[in-house]
Protein backbone atom coordinates (compact mmCIF):
# COMPACT_ATOMS: atom_id res chain seq x y z
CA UNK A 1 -54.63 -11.11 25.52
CA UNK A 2 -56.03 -7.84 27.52
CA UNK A 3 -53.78 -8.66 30.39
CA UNK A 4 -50.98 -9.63 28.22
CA UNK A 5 -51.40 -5.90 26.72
CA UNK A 6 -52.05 -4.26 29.90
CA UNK A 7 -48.73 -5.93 31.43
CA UNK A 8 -46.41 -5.12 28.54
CA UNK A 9 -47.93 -1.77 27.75
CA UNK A 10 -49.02 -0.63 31.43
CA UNK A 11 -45.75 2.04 31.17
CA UNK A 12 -45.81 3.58 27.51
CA UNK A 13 -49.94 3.12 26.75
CA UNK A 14 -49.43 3.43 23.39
CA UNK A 15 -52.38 0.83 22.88
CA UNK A 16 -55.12 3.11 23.30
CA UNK A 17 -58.26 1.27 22.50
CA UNK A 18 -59.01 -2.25 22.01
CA UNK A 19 -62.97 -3.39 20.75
CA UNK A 20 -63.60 -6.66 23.00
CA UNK A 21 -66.33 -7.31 20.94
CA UNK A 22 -67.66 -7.48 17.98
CA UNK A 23 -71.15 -9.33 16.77
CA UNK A 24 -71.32 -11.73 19.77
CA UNK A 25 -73.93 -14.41 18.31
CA UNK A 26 -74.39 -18.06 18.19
CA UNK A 27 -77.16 -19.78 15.20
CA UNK A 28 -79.44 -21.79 17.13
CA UNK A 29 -81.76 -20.72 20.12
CA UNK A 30 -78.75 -21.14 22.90
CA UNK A 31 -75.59 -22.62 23.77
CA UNK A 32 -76.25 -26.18 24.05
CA UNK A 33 -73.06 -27.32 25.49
CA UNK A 34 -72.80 -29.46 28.89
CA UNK A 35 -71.84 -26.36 30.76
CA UNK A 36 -74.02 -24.23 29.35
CA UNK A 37 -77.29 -26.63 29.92
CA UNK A 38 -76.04 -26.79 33.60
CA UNK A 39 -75.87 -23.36 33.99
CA UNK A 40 -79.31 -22.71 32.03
CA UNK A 41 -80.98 -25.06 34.65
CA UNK A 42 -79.70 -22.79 37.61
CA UNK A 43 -82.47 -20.37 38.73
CA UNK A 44 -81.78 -16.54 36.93
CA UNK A 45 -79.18 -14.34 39.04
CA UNK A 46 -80.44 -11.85 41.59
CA UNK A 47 -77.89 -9.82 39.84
CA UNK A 48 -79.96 -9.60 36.54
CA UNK A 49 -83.40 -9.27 38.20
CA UNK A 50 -81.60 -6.54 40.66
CA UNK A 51 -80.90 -4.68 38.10
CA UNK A 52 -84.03 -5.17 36.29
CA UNK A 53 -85.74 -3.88 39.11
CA UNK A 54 -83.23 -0.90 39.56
CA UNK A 55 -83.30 0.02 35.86
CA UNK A 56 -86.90 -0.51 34.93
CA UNK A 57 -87.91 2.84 33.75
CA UNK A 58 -84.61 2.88 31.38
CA UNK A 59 -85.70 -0.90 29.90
CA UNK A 60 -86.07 -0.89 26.10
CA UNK A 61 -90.13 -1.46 25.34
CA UNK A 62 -89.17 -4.95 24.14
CA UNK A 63 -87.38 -5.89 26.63
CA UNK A 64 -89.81 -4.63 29.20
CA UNK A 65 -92.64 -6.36 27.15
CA UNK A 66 -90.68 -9.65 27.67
CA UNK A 67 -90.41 -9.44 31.49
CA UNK A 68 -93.78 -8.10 32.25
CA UNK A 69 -95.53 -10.90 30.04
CA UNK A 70 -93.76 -13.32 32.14
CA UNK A 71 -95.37 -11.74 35.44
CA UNK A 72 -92.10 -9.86 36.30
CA UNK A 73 -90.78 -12.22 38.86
CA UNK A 74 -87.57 -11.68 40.25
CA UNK A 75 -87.05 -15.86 40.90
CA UNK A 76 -86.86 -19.14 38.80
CA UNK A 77 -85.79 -20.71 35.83
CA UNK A 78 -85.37 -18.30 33.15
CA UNK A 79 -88.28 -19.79 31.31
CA UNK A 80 -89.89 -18.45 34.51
CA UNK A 81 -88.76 -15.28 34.34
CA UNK A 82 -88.68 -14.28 30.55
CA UNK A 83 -90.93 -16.93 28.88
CA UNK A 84 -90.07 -17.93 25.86
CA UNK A 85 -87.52 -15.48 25.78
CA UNK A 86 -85.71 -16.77 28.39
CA UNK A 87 -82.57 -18.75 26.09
CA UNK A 88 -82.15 -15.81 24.24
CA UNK A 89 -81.84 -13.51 27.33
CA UNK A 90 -79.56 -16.47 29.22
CA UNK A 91 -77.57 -15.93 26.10
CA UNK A 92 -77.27 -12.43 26.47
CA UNK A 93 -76.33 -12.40 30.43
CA UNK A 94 -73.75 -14.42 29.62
CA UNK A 95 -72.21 -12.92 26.74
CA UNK A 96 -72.10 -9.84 28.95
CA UNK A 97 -70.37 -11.23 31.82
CA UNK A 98 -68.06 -12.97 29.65
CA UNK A 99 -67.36 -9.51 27.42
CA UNK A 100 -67.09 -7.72 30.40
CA UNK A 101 -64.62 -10.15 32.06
CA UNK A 102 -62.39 -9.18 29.38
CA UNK A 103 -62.80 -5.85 29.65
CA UNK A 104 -61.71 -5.44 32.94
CA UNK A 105 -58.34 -7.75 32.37
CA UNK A 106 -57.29 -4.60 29.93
């Protein structure tokens, strides 16, 4: 839909805003979904713990609660990395990248 916009209103721009999301949420712990469990059994991306690392002083005190009770590693499973938190913070990355993937095709 974004690019659809963005190709027949890329001239006159008289769509000004468009809200790509709104309450993101699933009602269990995860996605549990073939592609989903193969991608939560891939180690964390460097790109998260990166900007972990990068942004640590700017974490919410939750969130940084989370990663340091988990050692703050920057490797592994995401049951490595965030503990028990880790589905719900898998969940999170990825409705991000997805959100922002749409984002960018406006």
């Amino acid at each position: 839909m974004m690019k659809k916009i963005r190709e027949v209103d890329e001239e006159n721009q008289t769509v000004i805003m468009v809200q790509v999301e709104n309450e993101t949420g699933i009602f269990s712990e995860r996605d549990f979904s073939f592609l989903a469990d193969s991608a939560f059994k891939e180690k964390v991306p460097i790109e998260l713990t990166n900007y972990l690392n990068e942004q640590i002083d700017n974490l919410t005190l939750e969130f940084r609660e989370i990663w340091d009770n988990a050692g703050n590693k920057n490797s592994g499973s995401w049951y490595e990395v965030f503990g028990d938190y880790g589905p719900e913070v898998f969940m999170a990355w990825n409705y991000a990248q997805y959100i922002d993937e749409v984002a960018r095709a406006g």
